[in-house]
PDB file of N, CA and C in Angstrom:
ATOM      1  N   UNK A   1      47.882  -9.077  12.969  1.00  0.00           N
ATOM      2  CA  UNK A   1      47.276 -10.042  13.859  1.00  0.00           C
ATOM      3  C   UNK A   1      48.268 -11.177  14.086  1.00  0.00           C
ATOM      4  N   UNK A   2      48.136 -11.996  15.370  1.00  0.00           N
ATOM      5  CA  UNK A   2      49.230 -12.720  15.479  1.00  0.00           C
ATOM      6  C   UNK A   2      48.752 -14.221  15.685  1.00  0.00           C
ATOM      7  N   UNK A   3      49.798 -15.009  15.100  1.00  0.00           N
ATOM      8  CA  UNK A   3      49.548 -15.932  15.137  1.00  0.00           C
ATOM      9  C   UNK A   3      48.855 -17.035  16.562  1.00  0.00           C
ATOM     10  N   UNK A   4      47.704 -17.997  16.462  1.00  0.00           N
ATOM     11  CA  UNK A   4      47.228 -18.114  17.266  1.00  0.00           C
ATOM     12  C   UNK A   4      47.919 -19.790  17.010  1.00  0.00           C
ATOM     13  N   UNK A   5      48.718 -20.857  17.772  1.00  0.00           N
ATOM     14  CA  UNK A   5      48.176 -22.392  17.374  1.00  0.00           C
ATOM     15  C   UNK A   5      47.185 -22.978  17.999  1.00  0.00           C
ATOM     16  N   UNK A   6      46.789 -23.410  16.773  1.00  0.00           N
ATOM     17  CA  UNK A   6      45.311 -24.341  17.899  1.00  0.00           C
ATOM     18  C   UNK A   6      45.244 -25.453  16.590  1.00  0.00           C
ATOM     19  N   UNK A   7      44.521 -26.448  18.026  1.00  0.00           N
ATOM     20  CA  UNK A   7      44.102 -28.033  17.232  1.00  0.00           C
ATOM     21  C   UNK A   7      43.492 -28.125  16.022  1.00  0.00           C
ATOM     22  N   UNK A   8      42.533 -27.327  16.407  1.00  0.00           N
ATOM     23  CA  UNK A   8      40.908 -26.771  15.210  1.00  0.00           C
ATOM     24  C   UNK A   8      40.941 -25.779  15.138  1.00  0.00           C
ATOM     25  N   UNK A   9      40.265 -25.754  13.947  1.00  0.00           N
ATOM     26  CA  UNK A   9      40.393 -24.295  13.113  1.00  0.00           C
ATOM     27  C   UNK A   9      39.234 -23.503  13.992  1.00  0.00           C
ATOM     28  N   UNK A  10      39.289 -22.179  14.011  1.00  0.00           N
ATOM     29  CA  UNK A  10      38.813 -21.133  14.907  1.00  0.00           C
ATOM     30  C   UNK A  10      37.846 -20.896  13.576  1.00  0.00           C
ATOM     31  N   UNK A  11      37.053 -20.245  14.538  1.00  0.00           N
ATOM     32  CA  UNK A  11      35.402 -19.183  13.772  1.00  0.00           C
ATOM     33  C   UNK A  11      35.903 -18.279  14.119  1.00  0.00           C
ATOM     34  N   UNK A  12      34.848 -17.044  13.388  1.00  0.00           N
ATOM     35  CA  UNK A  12      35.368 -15.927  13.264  1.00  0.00           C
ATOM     36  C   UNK A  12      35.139 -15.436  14.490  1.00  0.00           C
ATOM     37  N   UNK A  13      34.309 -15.825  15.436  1.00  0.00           N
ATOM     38  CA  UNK A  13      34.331 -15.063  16.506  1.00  0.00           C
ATOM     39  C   UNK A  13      35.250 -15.199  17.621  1.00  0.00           C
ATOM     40  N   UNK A  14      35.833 -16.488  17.247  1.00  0.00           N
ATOM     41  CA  UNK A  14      36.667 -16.984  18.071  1.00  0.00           C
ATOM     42  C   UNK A  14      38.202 -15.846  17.913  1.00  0.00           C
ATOM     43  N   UNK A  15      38.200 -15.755  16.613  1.00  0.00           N
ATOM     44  CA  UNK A  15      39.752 -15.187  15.915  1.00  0.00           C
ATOM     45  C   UNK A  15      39.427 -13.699  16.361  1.00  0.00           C
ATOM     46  N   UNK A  16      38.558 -13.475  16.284  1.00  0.00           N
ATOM     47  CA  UNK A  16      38.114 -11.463  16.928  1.00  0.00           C
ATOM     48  C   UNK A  16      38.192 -11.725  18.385  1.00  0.00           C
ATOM     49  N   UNK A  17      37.863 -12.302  19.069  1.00  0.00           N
ATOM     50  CA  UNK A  17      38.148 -12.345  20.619  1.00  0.00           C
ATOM     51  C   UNK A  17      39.449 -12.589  20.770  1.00  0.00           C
ATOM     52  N   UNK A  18      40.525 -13.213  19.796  1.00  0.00           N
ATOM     53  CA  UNK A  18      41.983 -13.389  20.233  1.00  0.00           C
ATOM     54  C   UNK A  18      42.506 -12.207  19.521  1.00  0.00           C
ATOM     55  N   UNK A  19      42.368 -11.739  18.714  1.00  0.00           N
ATOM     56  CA  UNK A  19      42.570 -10.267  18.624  1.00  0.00           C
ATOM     57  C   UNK A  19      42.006  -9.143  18.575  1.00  0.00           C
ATOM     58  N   UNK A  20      41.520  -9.380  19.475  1.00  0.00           N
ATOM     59  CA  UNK A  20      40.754  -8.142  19.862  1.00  0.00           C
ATOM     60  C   UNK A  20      40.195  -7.285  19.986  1.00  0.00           C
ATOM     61  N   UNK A  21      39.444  -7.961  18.507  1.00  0.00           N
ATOM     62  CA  UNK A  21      38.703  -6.434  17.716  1.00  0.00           C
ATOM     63  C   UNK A  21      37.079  -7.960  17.722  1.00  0.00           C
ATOM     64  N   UNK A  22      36.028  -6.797  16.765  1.00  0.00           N
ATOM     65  CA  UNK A  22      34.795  -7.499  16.684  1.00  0.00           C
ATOM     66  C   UNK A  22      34.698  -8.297  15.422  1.00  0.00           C
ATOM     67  N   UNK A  23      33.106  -9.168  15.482  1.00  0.00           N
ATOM     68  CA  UNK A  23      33.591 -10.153  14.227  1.00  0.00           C
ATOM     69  C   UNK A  23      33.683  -8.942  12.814  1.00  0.00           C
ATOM     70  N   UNK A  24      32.620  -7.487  13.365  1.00  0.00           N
ATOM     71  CA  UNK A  24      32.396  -6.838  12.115  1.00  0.00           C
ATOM     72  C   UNK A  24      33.933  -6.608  11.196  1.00  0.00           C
ATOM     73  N   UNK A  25      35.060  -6.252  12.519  1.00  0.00           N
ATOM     74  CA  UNK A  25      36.272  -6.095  11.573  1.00  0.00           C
ATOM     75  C   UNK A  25      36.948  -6.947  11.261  1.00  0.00           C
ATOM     76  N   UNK A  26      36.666  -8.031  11.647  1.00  0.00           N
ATOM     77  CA  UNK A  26      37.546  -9.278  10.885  1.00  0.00           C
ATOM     78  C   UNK A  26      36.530  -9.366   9.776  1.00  0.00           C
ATOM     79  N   UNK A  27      35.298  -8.971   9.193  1.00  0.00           N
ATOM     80  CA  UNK A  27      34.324  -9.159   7.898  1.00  0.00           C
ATOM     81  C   UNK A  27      34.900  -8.212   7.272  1.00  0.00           C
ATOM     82  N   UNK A  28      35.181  -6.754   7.482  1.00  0.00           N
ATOM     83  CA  UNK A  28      35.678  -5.551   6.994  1.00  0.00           C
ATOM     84  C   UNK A  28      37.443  -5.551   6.301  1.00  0.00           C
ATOM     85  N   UNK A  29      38.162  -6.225   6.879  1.00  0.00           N
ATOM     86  CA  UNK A  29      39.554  -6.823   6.852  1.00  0.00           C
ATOM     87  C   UNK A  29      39.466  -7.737   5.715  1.00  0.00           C
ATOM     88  N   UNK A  30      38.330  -8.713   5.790  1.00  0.00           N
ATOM     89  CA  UNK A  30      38.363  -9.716   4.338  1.00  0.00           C
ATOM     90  C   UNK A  30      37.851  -8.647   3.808  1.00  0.00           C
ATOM     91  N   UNK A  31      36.938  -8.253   3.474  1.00  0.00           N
ATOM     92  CA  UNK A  31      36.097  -6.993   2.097  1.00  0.00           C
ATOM     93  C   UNK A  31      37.499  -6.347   1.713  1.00  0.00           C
ATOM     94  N   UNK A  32      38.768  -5.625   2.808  1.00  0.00           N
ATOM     95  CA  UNK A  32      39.629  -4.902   2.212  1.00  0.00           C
ATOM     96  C   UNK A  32      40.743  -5.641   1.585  1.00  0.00           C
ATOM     97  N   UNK A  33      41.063  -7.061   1.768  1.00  0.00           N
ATOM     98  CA  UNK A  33      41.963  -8.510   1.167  1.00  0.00           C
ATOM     99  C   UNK A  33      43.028  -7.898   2.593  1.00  0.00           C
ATOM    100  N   UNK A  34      42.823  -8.000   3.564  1.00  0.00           N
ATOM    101  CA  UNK A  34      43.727  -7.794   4.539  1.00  0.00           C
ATOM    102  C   UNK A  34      43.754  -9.067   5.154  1.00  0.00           C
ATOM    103  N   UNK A  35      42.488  -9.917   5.035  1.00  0.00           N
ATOM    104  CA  UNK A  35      43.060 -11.038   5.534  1.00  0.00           C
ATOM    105  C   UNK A  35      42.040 -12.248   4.621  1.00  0.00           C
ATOM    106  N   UNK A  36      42.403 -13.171   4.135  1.00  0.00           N
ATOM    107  CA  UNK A  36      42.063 -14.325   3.040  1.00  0.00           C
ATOM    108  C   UNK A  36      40.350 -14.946   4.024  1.00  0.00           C
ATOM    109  N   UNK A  37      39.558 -14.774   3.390  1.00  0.00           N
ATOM    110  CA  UNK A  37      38.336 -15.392   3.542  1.00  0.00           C
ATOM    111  C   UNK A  37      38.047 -16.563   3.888  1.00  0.00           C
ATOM    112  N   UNK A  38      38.066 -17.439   4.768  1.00  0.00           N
ATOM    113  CA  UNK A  38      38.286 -18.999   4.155  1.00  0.00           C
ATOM    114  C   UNK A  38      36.928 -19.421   3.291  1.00  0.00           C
ATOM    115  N   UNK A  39      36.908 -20.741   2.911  1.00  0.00           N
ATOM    116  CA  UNK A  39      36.121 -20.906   2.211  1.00  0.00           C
ATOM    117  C   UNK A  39      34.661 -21.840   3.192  1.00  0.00           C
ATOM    118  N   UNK A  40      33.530 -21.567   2.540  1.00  0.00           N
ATOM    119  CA  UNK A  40      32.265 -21.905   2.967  1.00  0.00           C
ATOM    120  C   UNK A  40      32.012 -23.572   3.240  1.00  0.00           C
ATOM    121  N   UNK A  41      32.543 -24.042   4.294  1.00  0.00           N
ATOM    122  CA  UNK A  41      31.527 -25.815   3.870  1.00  0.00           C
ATOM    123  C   UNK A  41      30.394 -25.981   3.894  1.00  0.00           C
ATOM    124  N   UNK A  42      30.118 -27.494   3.651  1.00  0.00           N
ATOM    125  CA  UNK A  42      28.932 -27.638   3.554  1.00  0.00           C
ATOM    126  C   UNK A  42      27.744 -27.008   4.612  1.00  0.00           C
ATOM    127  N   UNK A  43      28.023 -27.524   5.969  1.00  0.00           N
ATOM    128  CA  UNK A  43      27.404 -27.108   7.264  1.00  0.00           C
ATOM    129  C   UNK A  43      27.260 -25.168   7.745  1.00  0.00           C
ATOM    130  N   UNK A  44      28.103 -24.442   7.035  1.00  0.00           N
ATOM    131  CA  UNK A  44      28.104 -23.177   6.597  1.00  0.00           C
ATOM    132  C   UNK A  44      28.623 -22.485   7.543  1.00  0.00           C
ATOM    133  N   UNK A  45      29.563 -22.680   8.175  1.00  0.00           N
ATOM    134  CA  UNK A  45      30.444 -22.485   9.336  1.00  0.00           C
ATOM    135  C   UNK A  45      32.154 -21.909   8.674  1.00  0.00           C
ATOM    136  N   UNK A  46      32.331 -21.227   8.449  1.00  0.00           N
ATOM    137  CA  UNK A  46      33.959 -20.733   7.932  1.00  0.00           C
ATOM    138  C   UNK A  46      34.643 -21.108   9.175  1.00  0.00           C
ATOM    139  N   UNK A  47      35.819 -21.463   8.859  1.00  0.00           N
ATOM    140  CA  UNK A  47      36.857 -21.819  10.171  1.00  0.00           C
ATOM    141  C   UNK A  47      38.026 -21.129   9.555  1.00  0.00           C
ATOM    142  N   UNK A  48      39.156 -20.573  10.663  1.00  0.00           N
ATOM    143  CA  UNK A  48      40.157 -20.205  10.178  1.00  0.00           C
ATOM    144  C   UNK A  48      41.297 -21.285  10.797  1.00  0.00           C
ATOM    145  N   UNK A  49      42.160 -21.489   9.541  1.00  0.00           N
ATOM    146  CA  UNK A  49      43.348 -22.369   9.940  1.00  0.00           C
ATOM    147  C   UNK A  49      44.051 -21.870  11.487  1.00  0.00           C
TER     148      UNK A  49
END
């Protein structure tokens, strides 16, 4: 997957629409450690750097 820059950190649906797959395989990709999970905040929203 390639690098995206942006201001704010992306959701997962955001990061599956820039590469091009669905959110299920960016969930399937973390389960296999293919790509680092981020972590949960408070508001319960994951963002990716």
């Amino acid at each position: 997957m390639a690098k995206v820059k942006s201001e704010k950190p992306l959701t997962i649906g955001r990061v599956a629409r820039q590469a091009g797959v669905n959110v299920e395989t960016i969930r399937y990709y973390q389960k296999r450690g293919l790509i680092q999970e981020p972590s949960k905040p408070v508001l319960g929203y994951r963002c990716y750097p």
